[in-house]
Protein backbone atom coordinates (compact mmCIF):
# COMPACT_ATOMS: atom_id res chain seq x y z
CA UNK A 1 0.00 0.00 0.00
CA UNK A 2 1.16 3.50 -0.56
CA UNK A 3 0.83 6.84 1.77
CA UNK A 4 1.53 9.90 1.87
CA UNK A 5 2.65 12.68 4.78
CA UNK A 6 3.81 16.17 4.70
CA UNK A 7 7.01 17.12 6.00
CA UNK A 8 9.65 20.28 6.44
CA UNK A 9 13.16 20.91 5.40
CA UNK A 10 15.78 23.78 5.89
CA UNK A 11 17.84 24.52 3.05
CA UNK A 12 19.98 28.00 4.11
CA UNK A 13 17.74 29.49 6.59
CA UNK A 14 14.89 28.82 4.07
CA UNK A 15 11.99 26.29 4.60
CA UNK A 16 10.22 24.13 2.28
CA UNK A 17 7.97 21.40 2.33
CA UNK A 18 8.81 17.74 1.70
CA UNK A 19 6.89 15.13 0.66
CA UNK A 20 7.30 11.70 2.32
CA UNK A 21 6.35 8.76 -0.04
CA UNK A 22 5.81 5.18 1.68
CA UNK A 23 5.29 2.17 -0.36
CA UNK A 24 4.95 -1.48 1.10
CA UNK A 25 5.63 -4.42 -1.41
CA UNK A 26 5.92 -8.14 -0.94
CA UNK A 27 9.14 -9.41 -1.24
CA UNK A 28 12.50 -9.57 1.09
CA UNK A 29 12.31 -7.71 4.26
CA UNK A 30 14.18 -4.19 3.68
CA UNK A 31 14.02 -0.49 3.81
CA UNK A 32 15.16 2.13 1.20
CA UNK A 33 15.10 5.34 1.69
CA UNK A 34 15.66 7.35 -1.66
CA UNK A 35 15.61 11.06 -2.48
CA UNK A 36 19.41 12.38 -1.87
CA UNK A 37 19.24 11.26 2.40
CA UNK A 38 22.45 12.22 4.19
CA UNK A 39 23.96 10.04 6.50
CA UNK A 40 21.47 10.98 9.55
CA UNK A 41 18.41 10.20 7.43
CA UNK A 42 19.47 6.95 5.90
CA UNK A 43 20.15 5.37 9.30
CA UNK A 44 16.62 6.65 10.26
CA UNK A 45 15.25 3.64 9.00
CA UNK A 46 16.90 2.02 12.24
CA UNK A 47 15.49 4.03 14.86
CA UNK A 48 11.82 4.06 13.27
CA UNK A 49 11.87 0.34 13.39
CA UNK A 50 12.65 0.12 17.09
CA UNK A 51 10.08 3.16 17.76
CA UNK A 52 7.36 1.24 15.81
CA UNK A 53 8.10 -1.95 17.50
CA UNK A 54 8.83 -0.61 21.41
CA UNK A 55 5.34 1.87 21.02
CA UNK A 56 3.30 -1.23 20.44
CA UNK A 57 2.30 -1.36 16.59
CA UNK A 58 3.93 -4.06 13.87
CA UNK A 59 6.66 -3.01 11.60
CA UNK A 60 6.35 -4.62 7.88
CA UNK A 61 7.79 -7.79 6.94
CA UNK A 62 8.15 -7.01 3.41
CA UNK A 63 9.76 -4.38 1.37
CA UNK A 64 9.55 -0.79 2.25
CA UNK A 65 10.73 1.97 0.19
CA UNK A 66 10.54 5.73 1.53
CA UNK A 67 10.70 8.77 -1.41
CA UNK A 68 11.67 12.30 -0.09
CA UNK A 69 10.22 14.30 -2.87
CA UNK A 70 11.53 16.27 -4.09
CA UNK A 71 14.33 14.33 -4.94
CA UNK A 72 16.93 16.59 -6.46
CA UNK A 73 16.99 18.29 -3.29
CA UNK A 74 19.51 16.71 -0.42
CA UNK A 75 18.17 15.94 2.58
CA UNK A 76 20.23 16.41 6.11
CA UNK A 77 18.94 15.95 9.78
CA UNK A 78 17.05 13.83 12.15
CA UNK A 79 13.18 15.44 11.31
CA UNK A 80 11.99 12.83 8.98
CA UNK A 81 12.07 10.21 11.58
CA UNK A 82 8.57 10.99 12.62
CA UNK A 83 6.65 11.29 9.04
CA UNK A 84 8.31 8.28 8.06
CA UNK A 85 7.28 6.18 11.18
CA UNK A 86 3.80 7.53 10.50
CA UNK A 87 3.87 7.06 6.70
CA UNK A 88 4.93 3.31 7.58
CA UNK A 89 1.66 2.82 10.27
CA UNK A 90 -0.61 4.23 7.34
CA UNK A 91 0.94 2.57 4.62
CA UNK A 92 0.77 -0.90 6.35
CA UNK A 93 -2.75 -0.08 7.74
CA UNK A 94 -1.92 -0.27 11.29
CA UNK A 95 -3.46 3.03 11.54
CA UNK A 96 -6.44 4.75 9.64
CA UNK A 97 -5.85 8.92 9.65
CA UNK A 98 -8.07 11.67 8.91
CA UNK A 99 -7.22 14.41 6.20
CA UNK A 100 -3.49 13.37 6.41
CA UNK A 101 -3.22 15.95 4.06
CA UNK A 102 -3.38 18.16 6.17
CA UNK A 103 -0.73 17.72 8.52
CA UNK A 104 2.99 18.88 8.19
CA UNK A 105 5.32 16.41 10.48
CA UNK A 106 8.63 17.06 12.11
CA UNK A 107 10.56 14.91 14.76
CA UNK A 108 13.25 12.54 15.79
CA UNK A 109 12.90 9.54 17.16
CA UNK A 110 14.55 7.47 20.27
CA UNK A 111 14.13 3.86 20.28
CA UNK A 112 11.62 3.64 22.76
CA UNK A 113 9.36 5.86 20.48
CA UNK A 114 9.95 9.62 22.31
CA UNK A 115 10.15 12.83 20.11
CA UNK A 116 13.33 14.66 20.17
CA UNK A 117 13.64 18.31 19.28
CA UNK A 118 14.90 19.36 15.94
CA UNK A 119 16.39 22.72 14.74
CA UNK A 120 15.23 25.18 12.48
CA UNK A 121 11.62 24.81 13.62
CA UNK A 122 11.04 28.59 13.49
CA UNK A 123 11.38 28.87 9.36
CA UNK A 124 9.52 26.01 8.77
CA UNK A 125 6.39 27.23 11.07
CA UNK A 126 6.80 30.37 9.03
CA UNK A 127 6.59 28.83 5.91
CA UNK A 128 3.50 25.95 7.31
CA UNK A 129 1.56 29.27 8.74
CA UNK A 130 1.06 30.13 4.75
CA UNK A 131 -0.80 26.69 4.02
CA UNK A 132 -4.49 27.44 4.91
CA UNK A 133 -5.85 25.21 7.41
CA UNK A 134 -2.60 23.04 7.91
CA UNK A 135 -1.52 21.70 11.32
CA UNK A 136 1.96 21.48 12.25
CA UNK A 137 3.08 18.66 14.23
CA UNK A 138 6.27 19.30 16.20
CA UNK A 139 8.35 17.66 19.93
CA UNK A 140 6.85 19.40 22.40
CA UNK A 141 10.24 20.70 23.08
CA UNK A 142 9.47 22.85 19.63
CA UNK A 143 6.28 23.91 20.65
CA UNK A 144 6.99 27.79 21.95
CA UNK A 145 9.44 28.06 19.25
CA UNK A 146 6.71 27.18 16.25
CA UNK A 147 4.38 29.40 17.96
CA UNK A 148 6.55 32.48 17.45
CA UNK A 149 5.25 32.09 13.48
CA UNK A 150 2.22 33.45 14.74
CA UNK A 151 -1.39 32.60 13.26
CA UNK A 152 -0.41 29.37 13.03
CA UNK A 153 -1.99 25.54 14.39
CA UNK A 154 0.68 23.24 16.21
CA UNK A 155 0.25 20.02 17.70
CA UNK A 156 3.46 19.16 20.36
CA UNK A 157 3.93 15.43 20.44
CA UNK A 158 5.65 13.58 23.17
CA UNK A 159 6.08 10.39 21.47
CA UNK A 160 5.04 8.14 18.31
CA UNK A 161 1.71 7.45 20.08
CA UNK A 162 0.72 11.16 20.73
CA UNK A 163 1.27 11.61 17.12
CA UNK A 164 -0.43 8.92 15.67
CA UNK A 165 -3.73 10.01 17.87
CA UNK A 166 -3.50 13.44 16.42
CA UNK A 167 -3.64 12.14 12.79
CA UNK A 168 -6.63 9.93 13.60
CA UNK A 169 -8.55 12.73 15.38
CA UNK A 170 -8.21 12.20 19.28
CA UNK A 171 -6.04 14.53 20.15
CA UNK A 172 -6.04 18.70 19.66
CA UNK A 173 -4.05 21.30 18.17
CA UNK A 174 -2.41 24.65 19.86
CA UNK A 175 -4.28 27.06 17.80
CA UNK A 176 -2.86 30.64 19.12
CA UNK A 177 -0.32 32.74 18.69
CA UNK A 178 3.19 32.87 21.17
CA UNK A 179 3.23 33.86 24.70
CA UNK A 180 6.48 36.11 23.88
CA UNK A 181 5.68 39.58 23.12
CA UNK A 182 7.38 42.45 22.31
CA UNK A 183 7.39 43.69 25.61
CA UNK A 184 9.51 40.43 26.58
CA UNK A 185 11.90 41.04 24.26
CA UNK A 186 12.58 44.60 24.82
CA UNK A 187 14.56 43.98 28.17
CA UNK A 188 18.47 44.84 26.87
CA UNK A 189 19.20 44.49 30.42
CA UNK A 190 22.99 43.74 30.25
CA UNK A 191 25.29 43.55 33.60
CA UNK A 192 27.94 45.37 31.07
CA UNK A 193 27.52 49.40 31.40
CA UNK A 194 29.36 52.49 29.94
CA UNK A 195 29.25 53.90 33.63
CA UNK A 196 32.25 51.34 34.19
CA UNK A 197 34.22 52.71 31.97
CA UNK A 198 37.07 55.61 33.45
CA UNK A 199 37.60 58.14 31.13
CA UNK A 200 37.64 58.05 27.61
CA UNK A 201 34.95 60.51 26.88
CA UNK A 202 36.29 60.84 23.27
CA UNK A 203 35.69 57.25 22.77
CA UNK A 204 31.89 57.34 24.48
CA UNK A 205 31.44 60.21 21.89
CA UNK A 206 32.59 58.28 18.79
CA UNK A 207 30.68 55.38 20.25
CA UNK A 208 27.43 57.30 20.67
CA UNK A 209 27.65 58.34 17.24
CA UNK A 210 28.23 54.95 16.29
CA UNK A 211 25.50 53.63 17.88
CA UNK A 212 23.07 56.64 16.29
CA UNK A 213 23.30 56.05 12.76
CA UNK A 214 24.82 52.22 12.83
CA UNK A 215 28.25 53.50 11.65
CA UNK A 216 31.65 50.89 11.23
CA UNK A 217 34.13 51.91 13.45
CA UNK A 218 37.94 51.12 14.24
CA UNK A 219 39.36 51.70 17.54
CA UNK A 220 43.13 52.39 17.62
CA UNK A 221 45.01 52.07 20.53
CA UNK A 222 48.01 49.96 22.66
CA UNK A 223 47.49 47.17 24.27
CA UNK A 224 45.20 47.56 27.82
CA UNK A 225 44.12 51.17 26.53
CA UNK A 226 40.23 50.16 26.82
CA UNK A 227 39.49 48.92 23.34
CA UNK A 228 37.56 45.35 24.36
CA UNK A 229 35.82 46.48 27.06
CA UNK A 230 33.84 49.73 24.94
CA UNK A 231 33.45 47.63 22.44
CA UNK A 232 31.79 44.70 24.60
CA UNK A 233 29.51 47.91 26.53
CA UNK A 234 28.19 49.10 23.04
CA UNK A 235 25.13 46.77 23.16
CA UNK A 236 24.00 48.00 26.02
CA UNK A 237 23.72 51.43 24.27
CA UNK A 238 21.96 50.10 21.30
CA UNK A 239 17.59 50.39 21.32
CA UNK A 240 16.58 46.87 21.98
CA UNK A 241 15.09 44.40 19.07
CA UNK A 242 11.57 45.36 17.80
CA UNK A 243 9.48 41.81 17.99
CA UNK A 244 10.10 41.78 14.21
CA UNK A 245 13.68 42.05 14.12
CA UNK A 246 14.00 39.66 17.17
CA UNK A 247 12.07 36.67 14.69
CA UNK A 248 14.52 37.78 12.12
CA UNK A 249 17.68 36.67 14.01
CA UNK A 250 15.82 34.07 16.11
CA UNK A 251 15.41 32.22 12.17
CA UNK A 252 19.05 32.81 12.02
CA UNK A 253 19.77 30.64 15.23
CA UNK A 254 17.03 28.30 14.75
CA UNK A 255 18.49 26.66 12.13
CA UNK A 256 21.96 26.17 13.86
CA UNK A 257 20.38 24.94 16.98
CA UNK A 258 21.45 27.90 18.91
CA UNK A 259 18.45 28.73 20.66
CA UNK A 260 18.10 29.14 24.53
CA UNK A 261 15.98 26.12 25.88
CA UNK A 262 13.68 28.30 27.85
CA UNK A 263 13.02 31.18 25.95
CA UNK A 264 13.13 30.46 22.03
CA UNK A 265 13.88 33.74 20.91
CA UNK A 266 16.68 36.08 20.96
CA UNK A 267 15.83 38.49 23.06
CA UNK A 268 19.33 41.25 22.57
CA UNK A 269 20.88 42.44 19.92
CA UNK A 270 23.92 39.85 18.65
CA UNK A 271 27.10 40.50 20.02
CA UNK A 272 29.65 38.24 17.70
CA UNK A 273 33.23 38.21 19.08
CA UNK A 274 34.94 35.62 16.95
CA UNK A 275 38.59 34.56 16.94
CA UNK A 276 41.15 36.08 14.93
CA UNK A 277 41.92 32.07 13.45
CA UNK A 278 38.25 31.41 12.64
CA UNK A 279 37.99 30.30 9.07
CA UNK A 280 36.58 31.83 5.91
CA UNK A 281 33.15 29.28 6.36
CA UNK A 282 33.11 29.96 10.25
CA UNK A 283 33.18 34.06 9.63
CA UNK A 284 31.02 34.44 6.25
CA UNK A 285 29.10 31.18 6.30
CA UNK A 286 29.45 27.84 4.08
CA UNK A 287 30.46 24.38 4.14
CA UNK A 288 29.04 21.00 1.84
CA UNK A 289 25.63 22.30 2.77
CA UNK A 290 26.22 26.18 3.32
CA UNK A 291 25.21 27.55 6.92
CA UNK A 292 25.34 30.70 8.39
CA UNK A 293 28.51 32.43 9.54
CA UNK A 294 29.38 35.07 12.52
CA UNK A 295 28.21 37.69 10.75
CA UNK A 296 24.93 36.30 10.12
CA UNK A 297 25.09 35.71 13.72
CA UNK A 298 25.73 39.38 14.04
CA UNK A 299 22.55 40.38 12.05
CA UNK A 300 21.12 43.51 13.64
CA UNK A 301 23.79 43.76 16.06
CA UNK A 302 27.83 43.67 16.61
CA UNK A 303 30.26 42.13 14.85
CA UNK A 304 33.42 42.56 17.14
CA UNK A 305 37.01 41.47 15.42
CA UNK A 306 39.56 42.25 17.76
CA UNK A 307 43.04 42.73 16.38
CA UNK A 308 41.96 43.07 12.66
CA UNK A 309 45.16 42.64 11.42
CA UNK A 310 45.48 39.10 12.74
CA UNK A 311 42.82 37.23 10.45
CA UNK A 312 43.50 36.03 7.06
CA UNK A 313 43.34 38.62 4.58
CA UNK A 314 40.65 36.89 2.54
CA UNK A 315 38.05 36.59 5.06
CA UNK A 316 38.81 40.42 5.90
CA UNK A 317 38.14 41.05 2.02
CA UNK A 318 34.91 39.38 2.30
CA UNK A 319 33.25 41.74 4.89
CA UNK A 320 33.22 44.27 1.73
CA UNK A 321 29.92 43.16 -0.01
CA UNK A 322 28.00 42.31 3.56
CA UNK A 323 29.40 45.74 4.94
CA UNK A 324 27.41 47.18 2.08
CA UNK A 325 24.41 45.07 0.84
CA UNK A 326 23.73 43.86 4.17
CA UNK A 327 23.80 40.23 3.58
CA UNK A 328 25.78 38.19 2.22
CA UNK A 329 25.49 35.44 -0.85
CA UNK A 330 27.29 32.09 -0.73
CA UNK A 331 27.08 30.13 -4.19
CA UNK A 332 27.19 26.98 -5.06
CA UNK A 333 26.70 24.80 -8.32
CA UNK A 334 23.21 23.98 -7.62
CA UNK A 335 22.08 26.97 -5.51
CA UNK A 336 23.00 30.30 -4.18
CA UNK A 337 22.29 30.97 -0.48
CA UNK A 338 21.55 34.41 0.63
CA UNK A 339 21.97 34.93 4.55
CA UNK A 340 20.63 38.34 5.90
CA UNK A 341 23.95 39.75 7.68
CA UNK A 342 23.18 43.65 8.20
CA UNK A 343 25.38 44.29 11.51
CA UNK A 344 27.53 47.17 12.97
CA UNK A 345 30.80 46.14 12.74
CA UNK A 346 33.31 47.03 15.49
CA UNK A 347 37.41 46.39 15.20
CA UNK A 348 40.38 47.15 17.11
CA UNK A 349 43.78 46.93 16.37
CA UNK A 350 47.46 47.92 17.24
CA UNK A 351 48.89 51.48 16.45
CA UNK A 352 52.11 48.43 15.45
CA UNK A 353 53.58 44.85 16.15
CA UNK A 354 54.68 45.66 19.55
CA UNK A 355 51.50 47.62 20.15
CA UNK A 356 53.40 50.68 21.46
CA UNK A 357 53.68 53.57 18.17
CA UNK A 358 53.21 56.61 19.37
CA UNK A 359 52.50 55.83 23.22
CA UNK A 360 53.80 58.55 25.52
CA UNK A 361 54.52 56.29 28.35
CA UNK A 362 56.54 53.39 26.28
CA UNK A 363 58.74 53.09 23.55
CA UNK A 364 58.36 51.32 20.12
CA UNK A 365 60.73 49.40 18.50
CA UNK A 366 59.44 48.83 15.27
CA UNK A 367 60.88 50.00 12.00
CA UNK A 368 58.64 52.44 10.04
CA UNK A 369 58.51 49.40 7.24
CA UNK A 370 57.29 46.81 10.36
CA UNK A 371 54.62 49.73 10.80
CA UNK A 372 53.65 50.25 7.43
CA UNK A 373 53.51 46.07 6.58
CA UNK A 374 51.24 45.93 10.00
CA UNK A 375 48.59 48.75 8.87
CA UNK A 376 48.81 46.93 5.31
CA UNK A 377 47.34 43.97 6.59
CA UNK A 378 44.04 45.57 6.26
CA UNK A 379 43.16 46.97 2.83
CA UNK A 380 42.30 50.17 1.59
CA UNK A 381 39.16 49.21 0.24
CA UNK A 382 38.32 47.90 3.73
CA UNK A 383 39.47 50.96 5.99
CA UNK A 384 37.39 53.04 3.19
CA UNK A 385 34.35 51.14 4.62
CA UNK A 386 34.58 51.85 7.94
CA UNK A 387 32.84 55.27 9.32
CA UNK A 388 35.23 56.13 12.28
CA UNK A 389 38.52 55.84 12.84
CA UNK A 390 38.96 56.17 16.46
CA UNK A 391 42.00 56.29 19.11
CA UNK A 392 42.17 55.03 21.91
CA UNK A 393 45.16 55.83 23.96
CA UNK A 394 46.23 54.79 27.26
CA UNK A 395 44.26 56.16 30.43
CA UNK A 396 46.99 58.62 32.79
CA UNK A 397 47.13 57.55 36.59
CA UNK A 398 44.68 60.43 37.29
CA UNK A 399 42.26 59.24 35.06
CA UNK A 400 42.06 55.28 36.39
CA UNK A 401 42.27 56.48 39.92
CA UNK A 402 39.68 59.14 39.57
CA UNK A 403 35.94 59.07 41.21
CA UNK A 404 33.97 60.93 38.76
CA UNK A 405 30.71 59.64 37.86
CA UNK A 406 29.98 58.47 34.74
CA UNK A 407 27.28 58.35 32.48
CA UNK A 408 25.39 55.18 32.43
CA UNK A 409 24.19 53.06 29.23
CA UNK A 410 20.46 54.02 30.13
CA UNK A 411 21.09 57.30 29.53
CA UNK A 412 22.94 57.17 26.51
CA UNK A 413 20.65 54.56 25.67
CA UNK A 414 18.05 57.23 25.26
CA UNK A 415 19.71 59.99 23.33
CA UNK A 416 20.35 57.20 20.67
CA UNK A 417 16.93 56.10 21.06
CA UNK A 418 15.84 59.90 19.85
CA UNK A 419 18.15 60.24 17.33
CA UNK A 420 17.36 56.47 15.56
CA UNK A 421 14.04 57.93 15.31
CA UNK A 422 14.16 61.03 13.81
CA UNK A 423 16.02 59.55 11.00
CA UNK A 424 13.51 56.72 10.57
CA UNK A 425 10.87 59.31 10.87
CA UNK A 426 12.98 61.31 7.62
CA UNK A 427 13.39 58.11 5.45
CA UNK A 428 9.72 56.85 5.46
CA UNK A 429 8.23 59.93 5.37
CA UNK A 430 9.47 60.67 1.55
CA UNK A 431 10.20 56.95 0.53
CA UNK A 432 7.49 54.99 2.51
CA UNK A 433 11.08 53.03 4.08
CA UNK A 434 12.70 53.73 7.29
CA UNK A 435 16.40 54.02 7.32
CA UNK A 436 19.38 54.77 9.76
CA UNK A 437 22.16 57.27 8.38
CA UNK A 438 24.88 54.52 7.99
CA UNK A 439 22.47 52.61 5.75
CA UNK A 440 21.30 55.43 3.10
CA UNK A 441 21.91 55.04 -0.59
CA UNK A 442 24.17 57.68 -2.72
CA UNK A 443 21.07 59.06 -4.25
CA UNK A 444 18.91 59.49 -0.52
CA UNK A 445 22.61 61.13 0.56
CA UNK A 446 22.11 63.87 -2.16
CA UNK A 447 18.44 63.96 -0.68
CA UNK A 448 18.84 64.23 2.98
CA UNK A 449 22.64 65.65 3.62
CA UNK A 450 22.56 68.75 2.73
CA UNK A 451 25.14 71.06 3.95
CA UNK A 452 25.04 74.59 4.49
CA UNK A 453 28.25 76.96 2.37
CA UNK A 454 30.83 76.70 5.14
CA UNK A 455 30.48 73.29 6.12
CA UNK A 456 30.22 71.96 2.02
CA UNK A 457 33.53 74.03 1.78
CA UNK A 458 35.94 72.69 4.56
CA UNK A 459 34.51 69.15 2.77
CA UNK A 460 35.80 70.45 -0.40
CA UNK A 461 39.13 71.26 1.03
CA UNK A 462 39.42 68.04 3.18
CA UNK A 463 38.63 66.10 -0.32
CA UNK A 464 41.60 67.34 -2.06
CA UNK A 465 44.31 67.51 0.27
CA UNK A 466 43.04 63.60 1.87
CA UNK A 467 43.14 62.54 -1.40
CA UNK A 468 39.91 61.03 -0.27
CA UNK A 469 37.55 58.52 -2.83
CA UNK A 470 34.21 58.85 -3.27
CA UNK A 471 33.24 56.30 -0.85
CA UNK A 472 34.49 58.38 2.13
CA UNK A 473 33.00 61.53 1.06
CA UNK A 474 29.66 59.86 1.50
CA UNK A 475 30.49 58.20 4.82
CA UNK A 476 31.58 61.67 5.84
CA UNK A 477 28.51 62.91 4.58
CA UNK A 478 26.36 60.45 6.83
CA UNK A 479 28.37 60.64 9.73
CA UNK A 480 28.10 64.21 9.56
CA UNK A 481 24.15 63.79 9.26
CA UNK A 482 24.08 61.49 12.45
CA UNK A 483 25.91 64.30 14.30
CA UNK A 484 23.56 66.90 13.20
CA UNK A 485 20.79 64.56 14.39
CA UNK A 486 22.49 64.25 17.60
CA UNK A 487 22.01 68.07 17.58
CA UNK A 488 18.31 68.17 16.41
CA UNK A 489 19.73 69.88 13.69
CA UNK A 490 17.84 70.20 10.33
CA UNK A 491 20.94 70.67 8.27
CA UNK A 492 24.52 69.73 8.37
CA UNK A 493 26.68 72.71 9.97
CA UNK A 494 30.10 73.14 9.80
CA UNK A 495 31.18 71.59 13.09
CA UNK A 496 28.95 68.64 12.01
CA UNK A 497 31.29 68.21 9.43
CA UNK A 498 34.42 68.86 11.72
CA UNK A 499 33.55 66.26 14.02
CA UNK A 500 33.34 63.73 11.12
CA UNK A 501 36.35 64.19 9.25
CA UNK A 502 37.85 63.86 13.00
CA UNK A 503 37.02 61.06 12.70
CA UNK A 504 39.06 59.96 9.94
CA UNK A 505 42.69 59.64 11.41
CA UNK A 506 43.81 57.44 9.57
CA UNK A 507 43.38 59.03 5.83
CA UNK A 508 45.58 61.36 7.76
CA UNK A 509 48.22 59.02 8.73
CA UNK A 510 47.94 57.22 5.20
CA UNK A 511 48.87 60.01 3.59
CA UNK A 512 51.17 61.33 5.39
């Protein structure tokens, strides 16, 4: 007899359905499962015969073949376990379903017939939640995570049992939407706070501005200056994830199993810190079946490379197209995957190979060559990316010891919070899209940064003797607009533009 049962895959951090084919034949007892399986699925056949046997139904004596349409398509992971054991029941008869069509089933199995969790469950609710009056049948472990999708109908199964009596009708869906609401998401409370941090009010500045319009920046600076620990507080300065953005980077973590057991959905913005010898793959995303990298991870929050210098040049050189599309696109011969990776990203690095150029309190023995060969580690094309170039130099004695309050992240927290939405509040009103600064096209720069005589003609000047490109006149350009936000200032003024070719140091240094 042949059946028929609904299933989900991930391929990227894209769902689609599967269709799981069962046909029973006479003939030598076997299973073959056929449709491109991985490893994991073909030993499936194993663990759905011991589930079918220990849960108290008969498994076939005669040939069994299982199709995972459609079959051009390879299929990885443990989730067919459970639409195969119940394709088996209906295709031997041992069970008699109603509208089977219905249902979309996901699940491992254990032996003794329990329903293990799977990953990726959030993409494939989202993509079930378009079928009308389809029921999605997920571990109980899944269950808060497929709810997220919204108007959706789940049905959490503890073992092969529970899921056989909801395709026969005695047992009920979920039919609601997720207990996790914006409001439980918004929390951004983070032990790490700027109030910490001794001195460096230049740095909080740059930061704040950072943080405003969702500007790159590069902090400067010897070793134990400070550089880590503003980077690891900028976070907490950032407005916390709309519910919407929060199911955007929750997909991204589903799929990778990533997810907090507890509370299925990421509830801060990303803060990515990987090491300077991760790999090209395990930065940007790939492998035989491409997955997402850190800076997917980073999506709608911080990428943090510390000591840029120090990672291969090519995965450096492939931050250029994600630093300015926003995601990134990893091809292979059958398909392209395209993973959503628009993040701030933060670096540090040494003023030279000993760490100690220009510090007032140590001396430097590198060459000038050493120097040069260190800063040429990172590209120009990638330095012409990055908003602000920042130094940070070493705190005095006065300034560690000192007691002087300072600001907290709450605080700041708010002033960003104001000036994030007056430049969302620019963008949609004119182009029905909202937009931060850092994230404006060449043409909606022409639109929105317009500066008055003075400060166009220091930019003028600045442009010719900088030698600058055309890339960092319209970096300058928005940085200069976030400042004049910060200002609640309709246009850009000349010590908007001041500020922002401060903070390009290192055109400066280049040239000279």
């Amino acid at each position: 007899m042949l059946s028929f049962v609904s299933s989900m895959s991930v391929l990227g951090i894209d769902a689609y359905s599967v269709r799981v084919e069962v046909d029973i034949a006479s003939g030598l007892p076997c299973v073959s499962i056929v449709g491109l399986p991985d490893k994991a699925v073909s030993e499936s056949k194993e663990r759905v015969r011991s589930a079918i046997n220990n849960s108290g139904y008969r498994f076939p004596s005669g040939r069994v073949t299982v199709n995972l349409a459609p079959g051009d398509r390879r299929k990885e992971g443990v989730m067919f376990d459970l639409p195969i054991a119940i394709g088996i029941l209906v295709a031997n008869t041992s069970i008699e379903p109603l509208e089977l069509e219905r249902y979309f089933v996901v699940g491992e199995l254990s032996l003794d017939g329990l329903v293990r969790k799977v990953d990726g469950i959030l993409p494939m609710a989202l993509e079930v939640s378009k079928q009308k009056d389809a029921v999605f049948i997920v571990p109980c472990e899944n269950k808060d995570e497929a709810l997220l999708a919204g108007n959706i109908k789940v049905c959490p199964v503890n073992n092969l049992r529970d899921a056989v009596d909801v395709v026969t009708g005695s047992a009920k869906f979920v039919d609601g939407k997720s207990d996790y609401k914006p409001s439980c998401v918004n929390s951004n409370d983070s032990e790490l706070d700027f109030a910490d941090i001794k001195g460096h009010s230049a740095a909080k500045r740059a930061l704040e501005v950072a943080a405003s319009g969702s500007h790159n920046l590069l902090m400067v600076g010897p070793p134990g200056s400070g550089k880590t620990m503003l980077a690891k507080r900028l976070p907490s300065i950032l407005p916390p994830l709309s519910f919407e953005e929060a199911l955007e980077v929750t997909r991204i973590y589903s799929v990778r199993g990533m997810l907090d057991r507890d509370y299925p959905i990421v509830r801060e913005r990303p803060f990515r810190s990987p090491h300077c010898s991760s790999s090209f793959a395990g930065l940007v995303g790939g492998g035989p079946l491409p997955m997402p990298g850190e800076i997917s991870f980073a999506h709608k929050g911080v990428l943090f490379l510390d000591e840029l210098p120090e990672f291969k040049r090519n995965v450096i050189e492939m931050l250029r197209q994600p630093m300015e599309d926003g995601k990134v696109v990893v091809s292979r011969a059958q398909h392209s995957f395209c993973y959503p990776s628009n993040f701030m990203l933060v670096a540090s690095m040494n003023p030279c190979p000993c760490g100690f150029y220009g510090d007032k309190k140590k001396r430097c023995d590198c060459s000038d060559l050493n120097v040069k060969r260190y800063f040429g580690r990172v590209s120009g094309p990638i330095m012409d990316r990055i908003d602000i170039h920042l130094e940070v130099p070493r705190l005095s004695v006065s300034e560690f010891y000192g007691k002087e309050n300072q600001e907290s992240s709450f605080d700041i927290r708010k002033r960003v919070l104001d000036c994030r939405n007056i430049q969302l509040a620019r963008t949609s009103e004119k182009r029905k899209i909202s937009k931060l600064n850092g994230d404006l096209s060449p043409k909606e720069v022409e639109a929105y940064c317009i500066c008055e005589k003075d400060a166009a003609n220091l930019l003028y000047k600045n442009m010719e003797s900088l030698e600058l490109t055309a890339r960092a006149h319209g970096k300058i350009l928005k940085l200069a607009r976030t400042i004049a936000d910060m200002d609640v200032s309709e246009k850009i003024c000349l010590e908007h533009v001041a500020e922002a070719l401060h903070y390009r140091s290192l055109d400066r240094q280049r040239l000279g």
